[in-house]
Protein backbone atom coordinates (compact mmCIF):
# COMPACT_ATOMS: atom_id res chain seq x y z
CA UNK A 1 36.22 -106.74 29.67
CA UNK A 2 35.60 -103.35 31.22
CA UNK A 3 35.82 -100.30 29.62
CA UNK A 4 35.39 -96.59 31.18
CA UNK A 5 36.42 -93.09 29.95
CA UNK A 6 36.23 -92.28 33.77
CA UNK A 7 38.14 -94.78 35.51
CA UNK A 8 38.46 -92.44 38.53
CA UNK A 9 34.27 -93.37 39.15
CA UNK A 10 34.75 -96.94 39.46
CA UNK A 11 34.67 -98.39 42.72
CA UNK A 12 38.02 -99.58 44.58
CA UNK A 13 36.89 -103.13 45.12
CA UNK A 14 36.36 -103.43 41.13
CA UNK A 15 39.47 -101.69 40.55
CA UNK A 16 41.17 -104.01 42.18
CA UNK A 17 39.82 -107.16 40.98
CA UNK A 18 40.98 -105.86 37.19
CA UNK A 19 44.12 -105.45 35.40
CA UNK A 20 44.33 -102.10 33.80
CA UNK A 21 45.31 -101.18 30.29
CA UNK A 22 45.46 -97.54 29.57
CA UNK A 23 44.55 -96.89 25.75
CA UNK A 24 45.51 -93.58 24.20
CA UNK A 25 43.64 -91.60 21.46
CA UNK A 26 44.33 -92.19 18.29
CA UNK A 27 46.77 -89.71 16.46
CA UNK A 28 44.75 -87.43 13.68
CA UNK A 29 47.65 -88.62 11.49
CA UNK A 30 46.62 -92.67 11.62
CA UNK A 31 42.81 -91.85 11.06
CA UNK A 32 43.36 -89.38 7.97
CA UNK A 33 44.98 -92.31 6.75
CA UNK A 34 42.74 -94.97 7.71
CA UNK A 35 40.41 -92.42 6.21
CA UNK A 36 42.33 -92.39 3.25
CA UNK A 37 42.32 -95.76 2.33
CA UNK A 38 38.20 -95.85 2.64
CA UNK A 39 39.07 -92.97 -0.35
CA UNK A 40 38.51 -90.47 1.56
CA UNK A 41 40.67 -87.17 0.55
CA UNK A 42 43.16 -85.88 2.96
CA UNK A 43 41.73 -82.63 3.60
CA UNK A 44 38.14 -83.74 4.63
CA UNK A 45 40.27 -86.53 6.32
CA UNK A 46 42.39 -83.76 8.35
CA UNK A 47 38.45 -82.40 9.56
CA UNK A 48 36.82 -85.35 10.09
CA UNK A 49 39.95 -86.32 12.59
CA UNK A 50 40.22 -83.31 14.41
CA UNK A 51 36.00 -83.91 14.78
CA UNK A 52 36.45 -87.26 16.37
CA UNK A 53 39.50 -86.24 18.38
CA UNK A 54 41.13 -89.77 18.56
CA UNK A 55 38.56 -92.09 18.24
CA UNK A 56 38.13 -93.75 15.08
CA UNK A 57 34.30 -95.02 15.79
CA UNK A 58 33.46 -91.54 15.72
CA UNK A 59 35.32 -90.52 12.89
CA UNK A 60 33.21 -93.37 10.79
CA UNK A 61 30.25 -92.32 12.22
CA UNK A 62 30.66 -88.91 11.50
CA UNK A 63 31.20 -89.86 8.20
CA UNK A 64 28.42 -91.62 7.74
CA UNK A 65 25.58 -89.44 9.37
CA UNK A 66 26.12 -86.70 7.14
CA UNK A 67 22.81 -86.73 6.08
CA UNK A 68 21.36 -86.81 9.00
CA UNK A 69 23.66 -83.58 10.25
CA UNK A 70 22.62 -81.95 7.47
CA UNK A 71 19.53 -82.26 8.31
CA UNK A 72 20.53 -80.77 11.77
CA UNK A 73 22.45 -78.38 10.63
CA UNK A 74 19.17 -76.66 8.29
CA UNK A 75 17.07 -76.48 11.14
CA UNK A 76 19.25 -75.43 13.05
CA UNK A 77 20.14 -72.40 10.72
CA UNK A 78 16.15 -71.94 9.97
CA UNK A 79 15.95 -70.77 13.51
CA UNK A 80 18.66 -68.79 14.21
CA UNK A 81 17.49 -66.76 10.90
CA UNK A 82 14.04 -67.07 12.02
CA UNK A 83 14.62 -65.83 15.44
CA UNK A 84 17.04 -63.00 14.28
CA UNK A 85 14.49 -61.44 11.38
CA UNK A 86 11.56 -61.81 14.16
CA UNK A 87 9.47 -63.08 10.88
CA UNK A 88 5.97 -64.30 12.88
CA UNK A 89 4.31 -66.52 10.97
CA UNK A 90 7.57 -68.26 9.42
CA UNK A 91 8.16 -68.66 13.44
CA UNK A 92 4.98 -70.58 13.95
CA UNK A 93 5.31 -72.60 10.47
CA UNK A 94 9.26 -73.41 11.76
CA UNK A 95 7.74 -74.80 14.95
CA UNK A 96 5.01 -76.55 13.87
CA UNK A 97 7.47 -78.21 11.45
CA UNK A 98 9.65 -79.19 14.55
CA UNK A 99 6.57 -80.10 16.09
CA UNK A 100 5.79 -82.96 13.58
CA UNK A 101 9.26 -84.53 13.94
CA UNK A 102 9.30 -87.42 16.41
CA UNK A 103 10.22 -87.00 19.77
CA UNK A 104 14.14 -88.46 19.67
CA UNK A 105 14.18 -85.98 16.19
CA UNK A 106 13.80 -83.18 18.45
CA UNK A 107 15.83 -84.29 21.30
CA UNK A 108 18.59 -84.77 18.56
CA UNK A 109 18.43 -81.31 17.39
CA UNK A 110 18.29 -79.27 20.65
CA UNK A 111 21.19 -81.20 21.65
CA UNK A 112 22.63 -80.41 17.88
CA UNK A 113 21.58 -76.49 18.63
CA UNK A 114 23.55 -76.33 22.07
CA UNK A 115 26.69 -78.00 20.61
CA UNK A 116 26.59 -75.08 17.48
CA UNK A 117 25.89 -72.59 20.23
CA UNK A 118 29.43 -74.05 22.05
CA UNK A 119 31.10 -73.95 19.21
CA UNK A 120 29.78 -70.78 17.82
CA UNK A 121 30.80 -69.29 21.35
CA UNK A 122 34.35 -70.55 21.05
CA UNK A 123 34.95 -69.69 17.70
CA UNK A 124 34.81 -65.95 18.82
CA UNK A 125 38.04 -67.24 20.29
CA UNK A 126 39.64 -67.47 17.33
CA UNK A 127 41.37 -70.44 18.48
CA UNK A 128 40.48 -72.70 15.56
CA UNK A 129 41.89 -76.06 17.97
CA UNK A 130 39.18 -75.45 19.80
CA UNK A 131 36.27 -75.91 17.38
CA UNK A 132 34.74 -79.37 15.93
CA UNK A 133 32.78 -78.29 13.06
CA UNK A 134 32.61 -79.93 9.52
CA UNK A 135 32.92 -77.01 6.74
CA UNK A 136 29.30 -76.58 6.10
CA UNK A 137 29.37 -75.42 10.01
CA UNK A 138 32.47 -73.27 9.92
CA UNK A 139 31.25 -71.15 6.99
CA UNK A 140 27.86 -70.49 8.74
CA UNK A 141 29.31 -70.03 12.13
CA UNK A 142 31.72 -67.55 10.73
CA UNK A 143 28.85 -64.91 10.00
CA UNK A 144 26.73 -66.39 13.29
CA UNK A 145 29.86 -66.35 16.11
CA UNK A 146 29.15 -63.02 16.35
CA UNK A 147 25.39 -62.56 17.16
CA UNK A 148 26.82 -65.52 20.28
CA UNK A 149 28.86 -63.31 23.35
CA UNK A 150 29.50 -63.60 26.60
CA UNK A 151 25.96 -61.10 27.27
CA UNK A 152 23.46 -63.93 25.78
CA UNK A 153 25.41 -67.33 25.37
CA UNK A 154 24.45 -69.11 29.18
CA UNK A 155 20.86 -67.59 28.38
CA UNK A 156 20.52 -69.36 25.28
CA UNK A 157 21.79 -72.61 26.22
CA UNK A 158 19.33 -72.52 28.94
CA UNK A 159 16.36 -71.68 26.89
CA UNK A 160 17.55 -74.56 24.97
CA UNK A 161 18.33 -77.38 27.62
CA UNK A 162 14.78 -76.18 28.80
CA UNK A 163 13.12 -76.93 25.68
CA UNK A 164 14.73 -80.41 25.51
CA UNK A 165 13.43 -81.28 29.50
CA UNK A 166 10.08 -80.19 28.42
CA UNK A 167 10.33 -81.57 25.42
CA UNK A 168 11.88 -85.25 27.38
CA UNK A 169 8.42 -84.73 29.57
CA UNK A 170 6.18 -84.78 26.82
CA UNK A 171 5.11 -81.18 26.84
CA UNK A 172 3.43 -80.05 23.72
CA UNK A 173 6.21 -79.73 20.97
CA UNK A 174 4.45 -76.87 19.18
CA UNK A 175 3.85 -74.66 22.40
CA UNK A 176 7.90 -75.50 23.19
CA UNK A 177 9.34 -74.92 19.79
CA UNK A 178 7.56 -71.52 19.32
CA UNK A 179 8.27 -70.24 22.46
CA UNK A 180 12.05 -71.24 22.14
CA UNK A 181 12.07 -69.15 19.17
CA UNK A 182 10.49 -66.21 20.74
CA UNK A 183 12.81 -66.24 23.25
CA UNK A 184 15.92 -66.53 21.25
CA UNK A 185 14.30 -63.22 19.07
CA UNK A 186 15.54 -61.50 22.17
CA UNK A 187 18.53 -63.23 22.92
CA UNK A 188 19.93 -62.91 19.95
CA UNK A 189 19.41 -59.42 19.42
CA UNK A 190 21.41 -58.85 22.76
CA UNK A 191 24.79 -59.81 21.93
C-alpha cells in the first residue's frame, strides 16, 4: 500500500507499477457527526472539522492535544504581550522559562508561533474560511490580528523560523529565546 498527498512527486516507473485510488476529504458534515457520537457537541464539532479540513485523524488528534495547545497557545500569548509592553526582566524570565523546556518543546512552539502568526495575518482578511483556530485562538487573535500587517508579518516569521534553525542546531536556548523577543519588541510595534 502506498499512500502520498503528492502523487505528482512519485516517480513514473512506481506510478506505473500501482493501481491508483483517489480518496477525497472527508465532508465537515460526516466528522461533526462522527464527532458527535464520541459526545462531542455540534458546535465545537463544526470547529474542530473546519480545523482538520477533511481528515478525521486530525480532527481526533486535535481533540485530544488540547492540553498540550493550551500549553502552546500561553506561551505563545506570554510573548507577544511580553514583546509588545517591552517589560525587560519579564523578557529574560519568559526566555529562560523557554529555555528550560526540552528541545522538541521548543521546536513545537516556534512552529505553534508561525502558524498563529499565519493565521493572525489572514484573519485581517476577514475571510473567516480561511482561518483554523479553536475559540481560545479566535478571541485572542481578534485583539492581536491587528498588531500583524503586511509592514512586519515576513519579518516576524523569519525571526521565528530563525530561532527554530538555531534552536534545531543546538544554539543556546536562552541567548535565542531572548533575542527573539527583542526583536519582535520592534516588529511588533511596526505594524
Amino acid at each position: 500500500l502506498l499512500v502520498s498527498e503528492e502523487p505528482q512527486k512519485i516517480l513514473g516507473t512506481i506510478l506505473s507499477r500501482v493501481q491508483r485510488i483517489s480518496m477525497a476529504r472527508l465532508k465537515d458534515e460526516d466528522i461533526i457527526n462522527a464527532l458527535y457520537r464520541m459526545g462531542i457537541d455540534k458546535e465545537e464539532g463544526k470547529l474542530v472539522a473546519h480545523i482538520a479540513n477533511g481528515s478525521y485523524a486530525k480532527a481526533l488528534a486535535t481533540i485530544t492535544t488540547g492540553e498540550e495547545s493550551s500549553a502552546l497557545f500561553q506561551q505563545f500569548t506570554s510573548l507577544m504581550r511580553l514583546a509588545w509592553s517591552r517589560k525587560v526582566k519579564e523578557m529574560k524570565a519568559w526566555s529562560e522559562g523557554m529555555a528550560d523546556l526540552g528541545r522538541e518543546r521548543q521546536k513545537d512552539f516556534l512552529q505553534y508561533a508561525q502558524r498563529m502568526i499565519r493565521e493572525s495575518f489572514t484573519a485581517n482578511l476577514h475571510q473567516a474560511e480561511l482561518n483554523y483556530m479553536n475559540a481560545e485562538e479566535q478571541q485572542f487573535t481578534s485583539r492581536f490580528a491587528p498588531f500583524v500587517s503586511e509592514r512586519n508579518a515576513l519579518d516576524i516569521m523569519n525571526e521565528l523560523q530563525e530561532a527554530q534553525i538555531h534552536i534545531e542546531q543546538n544554539v543556546n536556548a536562552k541567548m535565542v529565546f531572548f533575542d527573539l523577543i527583542l526583536q519582535l519588541t520592534v516588529l511588533i510595534k511596526n505594524h
